[in-house]
Protein backbone atom coordinates (compact mmCIF):
# COMPACT_ATOMS: atom_id res chain seq x y z
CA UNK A 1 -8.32 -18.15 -18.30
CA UNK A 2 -10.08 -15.06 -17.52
CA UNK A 3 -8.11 -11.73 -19.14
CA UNK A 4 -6.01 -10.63 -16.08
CA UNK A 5 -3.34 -7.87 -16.13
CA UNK A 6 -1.50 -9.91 -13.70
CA UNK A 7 1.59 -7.17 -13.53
CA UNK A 8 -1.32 -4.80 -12.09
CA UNK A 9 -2.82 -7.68 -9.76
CA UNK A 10 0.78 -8.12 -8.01
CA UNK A 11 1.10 -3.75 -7.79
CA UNK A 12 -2.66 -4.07 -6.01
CA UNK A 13 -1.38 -7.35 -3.87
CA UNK A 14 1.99 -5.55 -2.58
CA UNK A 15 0.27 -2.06 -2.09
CA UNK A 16 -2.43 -4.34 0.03
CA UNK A 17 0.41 -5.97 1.79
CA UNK A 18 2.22 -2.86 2.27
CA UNK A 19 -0.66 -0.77 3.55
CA UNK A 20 -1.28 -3.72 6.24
CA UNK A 21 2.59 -3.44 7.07
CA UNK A 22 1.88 0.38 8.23
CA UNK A 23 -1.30 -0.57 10.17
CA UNK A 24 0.28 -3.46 12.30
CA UNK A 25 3.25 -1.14 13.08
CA UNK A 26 0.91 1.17 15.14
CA UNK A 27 -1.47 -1.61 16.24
CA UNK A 28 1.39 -3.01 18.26
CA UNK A 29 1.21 0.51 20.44
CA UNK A 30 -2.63 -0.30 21.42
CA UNK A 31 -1.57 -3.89 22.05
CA UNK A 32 0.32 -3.58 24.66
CA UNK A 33 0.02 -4.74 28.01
CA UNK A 34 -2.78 -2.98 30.04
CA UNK A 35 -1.43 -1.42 33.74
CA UNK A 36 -3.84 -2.89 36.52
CA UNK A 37 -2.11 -0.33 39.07
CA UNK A 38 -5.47 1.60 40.52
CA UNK A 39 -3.30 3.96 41.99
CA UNK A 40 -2.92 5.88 38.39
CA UNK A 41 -5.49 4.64 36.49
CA UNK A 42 -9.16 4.84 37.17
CA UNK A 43 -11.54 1.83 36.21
CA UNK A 44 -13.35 2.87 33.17
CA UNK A 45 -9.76 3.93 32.14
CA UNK A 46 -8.37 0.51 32.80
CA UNK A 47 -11.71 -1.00 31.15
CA UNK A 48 -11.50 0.91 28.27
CA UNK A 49 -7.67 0.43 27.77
CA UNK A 50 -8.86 -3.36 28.15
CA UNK A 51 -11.76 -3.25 25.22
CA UNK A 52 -8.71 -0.99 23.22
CA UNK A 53 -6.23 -3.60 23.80
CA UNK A 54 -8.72 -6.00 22.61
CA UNK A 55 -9.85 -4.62 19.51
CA UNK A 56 -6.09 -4.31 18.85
CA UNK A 57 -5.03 -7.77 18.78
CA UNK A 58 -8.12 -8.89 16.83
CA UNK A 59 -7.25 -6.22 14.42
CA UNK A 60 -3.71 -7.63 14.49
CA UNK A 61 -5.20 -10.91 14.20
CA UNK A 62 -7.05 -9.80 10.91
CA UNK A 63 -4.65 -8.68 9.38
CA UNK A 64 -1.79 -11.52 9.99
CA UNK A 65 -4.70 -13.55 8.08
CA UNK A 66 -5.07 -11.28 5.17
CA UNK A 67 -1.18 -10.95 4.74
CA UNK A 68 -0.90 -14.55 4.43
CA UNK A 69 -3.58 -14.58 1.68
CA UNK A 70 -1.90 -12.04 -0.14
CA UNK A 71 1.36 -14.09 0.38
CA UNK A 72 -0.04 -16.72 -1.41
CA UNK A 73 -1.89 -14.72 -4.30
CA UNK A 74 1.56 -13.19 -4.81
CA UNK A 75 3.22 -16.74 -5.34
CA UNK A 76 0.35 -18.10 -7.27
CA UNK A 77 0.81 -14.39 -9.51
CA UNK A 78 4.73 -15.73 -9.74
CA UNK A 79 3.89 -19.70 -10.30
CA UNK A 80 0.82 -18.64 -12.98
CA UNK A 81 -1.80 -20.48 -10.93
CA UNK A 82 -3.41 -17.04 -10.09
CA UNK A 83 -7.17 -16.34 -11.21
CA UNK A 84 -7.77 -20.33 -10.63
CA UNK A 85 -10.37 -21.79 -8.25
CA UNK A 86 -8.54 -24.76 -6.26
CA UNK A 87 -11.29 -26.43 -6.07
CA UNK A 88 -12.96 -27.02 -9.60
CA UNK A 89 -9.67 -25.47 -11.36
CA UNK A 90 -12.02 -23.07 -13.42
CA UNK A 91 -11.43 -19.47 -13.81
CA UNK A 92 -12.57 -17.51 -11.05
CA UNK A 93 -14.48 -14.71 -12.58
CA UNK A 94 -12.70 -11.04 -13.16
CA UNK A 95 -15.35 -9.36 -11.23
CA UNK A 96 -14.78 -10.84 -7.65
CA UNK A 97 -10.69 -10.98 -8.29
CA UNK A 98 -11.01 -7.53 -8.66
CA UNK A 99 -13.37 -7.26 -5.77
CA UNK A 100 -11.23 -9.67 -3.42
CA UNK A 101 -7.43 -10.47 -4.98
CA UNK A 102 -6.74 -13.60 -3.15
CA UNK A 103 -9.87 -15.29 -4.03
CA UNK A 104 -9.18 -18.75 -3.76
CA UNK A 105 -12.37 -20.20 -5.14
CA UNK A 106 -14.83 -19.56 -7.73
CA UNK A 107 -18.17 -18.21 -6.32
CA UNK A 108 -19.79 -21.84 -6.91
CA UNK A 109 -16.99 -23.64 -5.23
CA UNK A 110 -17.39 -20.76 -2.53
CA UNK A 111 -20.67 -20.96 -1.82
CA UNK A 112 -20.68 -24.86 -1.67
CA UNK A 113 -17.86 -24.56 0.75
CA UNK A 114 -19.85 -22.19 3.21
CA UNK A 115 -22.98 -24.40 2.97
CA UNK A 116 -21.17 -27.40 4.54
């Protein structure tokens, strides 16, 4: 197993988690439902408020996904399965933990993955 301070993976992990907490809490302002009433909004205003509302839920979107990843880093940190490709079951390499936490794979089982 690759050297991991695992007590300072699951600080980064909840910090992550937390930060993404604070985010969605104002997204959910930009996403809400866009007035069509012409009589108080122009247009471009509406348009605009459309393209913001849009950007919003994708960024919402986003970061549901990411939370969910760092869910399950944080059980595999608890269960001692973290730092292990699910694939090939090697050790994924310090370097791209520390570069993406919830790495799943190894860069090998990664790449083989995206070429399929």
């Amino acid at each position: 197993m690759v050297d991991l301070d695992l007590a300072d993976i699951r600080e980064r992990l909840l910090k992550l988690r937390s930060d993404l907490e604070a985010v969605a809490a104002t997204n959910d302002e930009s996403s809400r439902i866009v007035e069509l009433d012409q009589t108080r909004v122009g247009r471009l205003s509406r348009m605009d408020a459309l393209q913001a509302q849009a950007m919003a839920k994708e960024s919402g979107r986003r970061s549901e996904i990411l939370l969910q990843r760092i869910a399950g880093a944080l059980r595999r940190v608890e269960s001692g399965d973290y730092g292990r490709c699910r694939s090939c079951d090697d050790p994924i390499p310090r370097k791209r933990l520390e570069f993406d936490p919830t790495a799943l794979f190894c860069i090998e089982c990664a790449e083989r993955a995206e070429s399929t």
